[in-house]
Protein backbone atom coordinates (compact mmCIF):
# COMPACT_ATOMS: atom_id res chain seq x y z
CA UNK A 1 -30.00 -3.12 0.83
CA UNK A 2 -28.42 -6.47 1.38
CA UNK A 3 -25.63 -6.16 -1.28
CA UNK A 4 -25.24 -2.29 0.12
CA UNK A 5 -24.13 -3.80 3.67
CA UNK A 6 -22.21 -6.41 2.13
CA UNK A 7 -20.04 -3.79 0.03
CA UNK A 8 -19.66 -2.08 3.41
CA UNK A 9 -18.21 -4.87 4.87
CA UNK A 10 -15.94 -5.84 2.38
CA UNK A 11 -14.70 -2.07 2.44
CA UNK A 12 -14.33 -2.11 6.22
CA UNK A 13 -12.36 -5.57 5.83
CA UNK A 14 -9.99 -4.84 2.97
CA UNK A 15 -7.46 -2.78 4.68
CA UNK A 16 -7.50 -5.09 7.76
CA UNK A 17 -6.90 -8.15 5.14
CA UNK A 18 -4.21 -6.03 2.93
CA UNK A 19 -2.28 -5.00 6.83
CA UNK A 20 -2.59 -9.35 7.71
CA UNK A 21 -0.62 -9.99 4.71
CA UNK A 22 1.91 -7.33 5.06
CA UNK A 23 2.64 -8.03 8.56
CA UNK A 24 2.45 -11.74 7.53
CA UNK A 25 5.21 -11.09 4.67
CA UNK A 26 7.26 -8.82 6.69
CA UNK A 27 7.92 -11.15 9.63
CA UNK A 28 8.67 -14.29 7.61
CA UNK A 29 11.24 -12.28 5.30
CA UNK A 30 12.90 -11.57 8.85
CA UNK A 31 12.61 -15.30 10.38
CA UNK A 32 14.05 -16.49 6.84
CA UNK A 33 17.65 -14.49 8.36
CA UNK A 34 19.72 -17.29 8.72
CA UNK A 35 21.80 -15.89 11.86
CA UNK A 36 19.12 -15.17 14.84
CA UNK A 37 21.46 -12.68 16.05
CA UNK A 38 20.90 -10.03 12.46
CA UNK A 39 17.51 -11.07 12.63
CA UNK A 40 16.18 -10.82 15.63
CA UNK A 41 16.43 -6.70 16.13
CA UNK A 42 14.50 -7.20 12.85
CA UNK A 43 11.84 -9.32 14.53
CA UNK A 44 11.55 -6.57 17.18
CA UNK A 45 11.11 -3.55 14.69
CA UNK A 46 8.54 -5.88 12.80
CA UNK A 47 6.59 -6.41 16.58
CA UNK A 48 6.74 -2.65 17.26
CA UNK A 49 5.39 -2.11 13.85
CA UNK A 50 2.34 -4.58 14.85
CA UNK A 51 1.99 -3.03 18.36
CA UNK A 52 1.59 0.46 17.06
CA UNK A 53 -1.23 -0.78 14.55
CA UNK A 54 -2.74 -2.79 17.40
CA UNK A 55 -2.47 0.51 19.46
CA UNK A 56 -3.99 2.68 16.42
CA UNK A 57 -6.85 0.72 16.29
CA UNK A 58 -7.63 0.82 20.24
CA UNK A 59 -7.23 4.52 20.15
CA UNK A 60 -7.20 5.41 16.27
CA UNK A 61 -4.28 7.44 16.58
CA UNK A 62 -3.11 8.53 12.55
CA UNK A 63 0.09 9.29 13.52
CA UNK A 64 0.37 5.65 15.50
CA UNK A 65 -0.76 3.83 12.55
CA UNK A 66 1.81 5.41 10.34
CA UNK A 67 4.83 4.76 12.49
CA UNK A 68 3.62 0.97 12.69
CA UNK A 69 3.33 0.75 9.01
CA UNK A 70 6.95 2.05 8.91
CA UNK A 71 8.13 -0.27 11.37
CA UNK A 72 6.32 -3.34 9.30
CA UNK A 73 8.14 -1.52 5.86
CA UNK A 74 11.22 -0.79 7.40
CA UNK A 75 11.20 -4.23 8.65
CA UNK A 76 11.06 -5.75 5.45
CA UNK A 77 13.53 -3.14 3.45
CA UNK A 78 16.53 -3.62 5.96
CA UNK A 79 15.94 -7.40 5.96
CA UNK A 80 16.53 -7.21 2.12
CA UNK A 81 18.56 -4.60 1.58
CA UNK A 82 21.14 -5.64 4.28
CA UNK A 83 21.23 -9.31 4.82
CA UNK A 84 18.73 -11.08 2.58
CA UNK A 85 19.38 -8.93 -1.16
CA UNK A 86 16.60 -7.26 -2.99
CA UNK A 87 14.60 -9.56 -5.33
CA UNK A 88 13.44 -6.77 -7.47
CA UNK A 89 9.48 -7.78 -8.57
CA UNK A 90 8.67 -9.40 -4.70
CA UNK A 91 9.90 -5.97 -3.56
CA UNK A 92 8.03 -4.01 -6.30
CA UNK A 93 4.64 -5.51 -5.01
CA UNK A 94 5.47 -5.62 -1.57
CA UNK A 95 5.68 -1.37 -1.99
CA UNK A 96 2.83 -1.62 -4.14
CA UNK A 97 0.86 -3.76 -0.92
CA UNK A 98 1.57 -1.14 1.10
CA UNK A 99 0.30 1.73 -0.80
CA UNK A 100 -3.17 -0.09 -1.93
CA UNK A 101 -3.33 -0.82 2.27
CA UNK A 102 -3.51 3.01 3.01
CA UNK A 103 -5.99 3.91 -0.23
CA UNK A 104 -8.30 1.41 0.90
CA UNK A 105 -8.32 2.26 4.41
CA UNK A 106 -9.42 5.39 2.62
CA UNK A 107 -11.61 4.40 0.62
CA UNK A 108 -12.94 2.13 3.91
CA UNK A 109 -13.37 5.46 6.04
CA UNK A 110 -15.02 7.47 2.81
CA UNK A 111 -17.49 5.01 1.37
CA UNK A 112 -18.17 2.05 4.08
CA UNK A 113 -19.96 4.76 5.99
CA UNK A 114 -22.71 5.79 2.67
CA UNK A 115 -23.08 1.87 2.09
CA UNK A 116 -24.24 1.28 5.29
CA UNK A 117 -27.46 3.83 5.29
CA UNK A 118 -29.91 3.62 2.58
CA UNK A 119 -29.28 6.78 0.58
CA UNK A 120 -31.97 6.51 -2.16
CA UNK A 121 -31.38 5.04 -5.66
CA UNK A 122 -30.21 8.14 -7.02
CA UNK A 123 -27.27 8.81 -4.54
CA UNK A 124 -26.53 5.39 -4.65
CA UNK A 125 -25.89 5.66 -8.37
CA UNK A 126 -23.20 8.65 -7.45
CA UNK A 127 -21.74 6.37 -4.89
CA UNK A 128 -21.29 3.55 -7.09
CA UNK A 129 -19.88 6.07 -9.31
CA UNK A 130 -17.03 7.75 -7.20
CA UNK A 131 -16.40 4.06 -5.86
CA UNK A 132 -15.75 2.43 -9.32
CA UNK A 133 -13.44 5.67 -10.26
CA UNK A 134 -11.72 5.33 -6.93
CA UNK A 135 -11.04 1.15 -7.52
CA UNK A 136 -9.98 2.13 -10.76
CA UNK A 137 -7.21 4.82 -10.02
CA UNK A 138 -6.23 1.95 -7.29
CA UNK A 139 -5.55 -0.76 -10.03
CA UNK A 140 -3.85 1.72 -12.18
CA UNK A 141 -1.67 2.67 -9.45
CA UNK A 142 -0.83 -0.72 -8.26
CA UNK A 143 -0.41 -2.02 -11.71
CA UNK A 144 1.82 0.84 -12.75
CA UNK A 145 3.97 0.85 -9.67
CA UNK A 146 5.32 -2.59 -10.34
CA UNK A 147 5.20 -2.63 -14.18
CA UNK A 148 7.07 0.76 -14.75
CA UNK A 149 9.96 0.46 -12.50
CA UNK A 150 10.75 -3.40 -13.85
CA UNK A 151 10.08 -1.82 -17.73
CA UNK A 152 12.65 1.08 -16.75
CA UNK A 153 15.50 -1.31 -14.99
CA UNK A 154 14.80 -3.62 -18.37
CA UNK A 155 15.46 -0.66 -20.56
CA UNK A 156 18.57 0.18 -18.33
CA UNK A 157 20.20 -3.33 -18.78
CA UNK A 158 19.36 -3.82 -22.38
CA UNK A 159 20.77 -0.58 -23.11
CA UNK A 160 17.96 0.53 -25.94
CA UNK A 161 18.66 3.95 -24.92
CA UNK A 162 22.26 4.34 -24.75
CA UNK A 163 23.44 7.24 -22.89
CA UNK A 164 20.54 8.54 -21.14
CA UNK A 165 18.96 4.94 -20.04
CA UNK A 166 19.96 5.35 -16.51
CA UNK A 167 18.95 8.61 -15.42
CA UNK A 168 15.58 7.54 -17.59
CA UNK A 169 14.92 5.37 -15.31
CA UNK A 170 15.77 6.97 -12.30
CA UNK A 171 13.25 9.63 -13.93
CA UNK A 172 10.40 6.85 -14.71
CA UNK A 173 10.58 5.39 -11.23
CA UNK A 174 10.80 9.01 -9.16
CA UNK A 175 7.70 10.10 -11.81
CA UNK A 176 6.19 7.02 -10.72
CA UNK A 177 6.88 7.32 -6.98
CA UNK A 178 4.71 10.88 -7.17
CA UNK A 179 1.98 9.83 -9.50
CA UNK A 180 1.16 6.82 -6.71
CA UNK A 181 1.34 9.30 -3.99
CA UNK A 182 -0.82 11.45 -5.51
CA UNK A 183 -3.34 8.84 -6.40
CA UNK A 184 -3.33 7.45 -2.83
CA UNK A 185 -3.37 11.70 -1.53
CA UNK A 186 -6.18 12.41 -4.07
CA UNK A 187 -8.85 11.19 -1.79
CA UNK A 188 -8.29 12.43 1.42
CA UNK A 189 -8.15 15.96 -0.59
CA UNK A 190 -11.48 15.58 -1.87
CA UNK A 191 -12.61 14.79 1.39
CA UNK A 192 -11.26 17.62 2.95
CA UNK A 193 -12.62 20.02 0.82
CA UNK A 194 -15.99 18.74 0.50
């Protein structure tokens, strides 16, 4: 029962922990701006970003959570993409952060709630189950969604493919972009039509 609570906890913590250090990476990627005066409308999108989370979780509004996370992301994409450059493996994982933060705050709101009662062993065996298949399309997802797109910009440099490297990768990385969103849609789906 003790190690059934403690999972619970852990799954209630891990999307707070995963949001810390996004918001945490965001906002010194923005203070790193050299000129205050590019980086300080920055600054401001990142704090609206935080305010709408803080807001979500006073009134757990989806919608409010959402637009903070985009704020937060947003933050961080036109601080590289404008002023800072894009640094193409930081930027990788910092996309692949922010998807693993919204599949375990799924996970957190499907499973944290069966680890805290005592189910029997039997349905604690199927939870186990579903939770080790659910970590598991996580760390494929996450692992995927930094390894393809730096495979498919290797291949486009090196050339191995020589005509159709390009739009290969283009094709890799928008294959990839859906396969993650499914993964991270997959569970709420399930949910719903359980």
């Amino acid at each position: 029962m003790a190690a059934s609570r403690m999972i619970a906890i852990v799954l209630r913590a891990a999307p707070s922990v995963t949001l810390a250090l996004l918001v945490v990476w965001s906002i010194l990627d923005v203070l790193s701006i050299p000129d205050p005066r590019r980086g300080f409308p920055l600054l401001g999108l990142a704090a609206a970003g935080v305010a709408l989370l803080l807001l979500d979780a006073k009134f757990r509004a989806r919608s409010t959570r959402t637009l903070g996370l985009v704020c937060i992301g947003a933050a961080y994409l036109i601080a590289h993409a404008v002023i800072l450059g894009i640094d193409l493996v930081p930027a990788l994982v910092f996309i692949s952060v922010l998807i693993i933060q919204v599949e375990l705050r799924v996970l957190a709101e499907r499973f944290a709630p069966r680890y805290e009662v005592d189910p029997g062993p039997d349905a604690r065996r199927r939870i186990r189950g579903a939770l080790g298949r659910a970590v598991l399309r996580l760390t494929v997802a996450a692992v995927l969604s930094v390894v393809v797109p730096i495979l498919a910009a290797d291949l486009a440099v090196a050339g191995v493919v020589p005509v159709t490297t390009i739009p290969t990768a283009i094709a890799l990385a928008a294959g990839l972009v859906g396969v993650v969103a499914l993964l991270a849609v997959v569970p709420s789906l399930e949910r719903r039509t359980a």
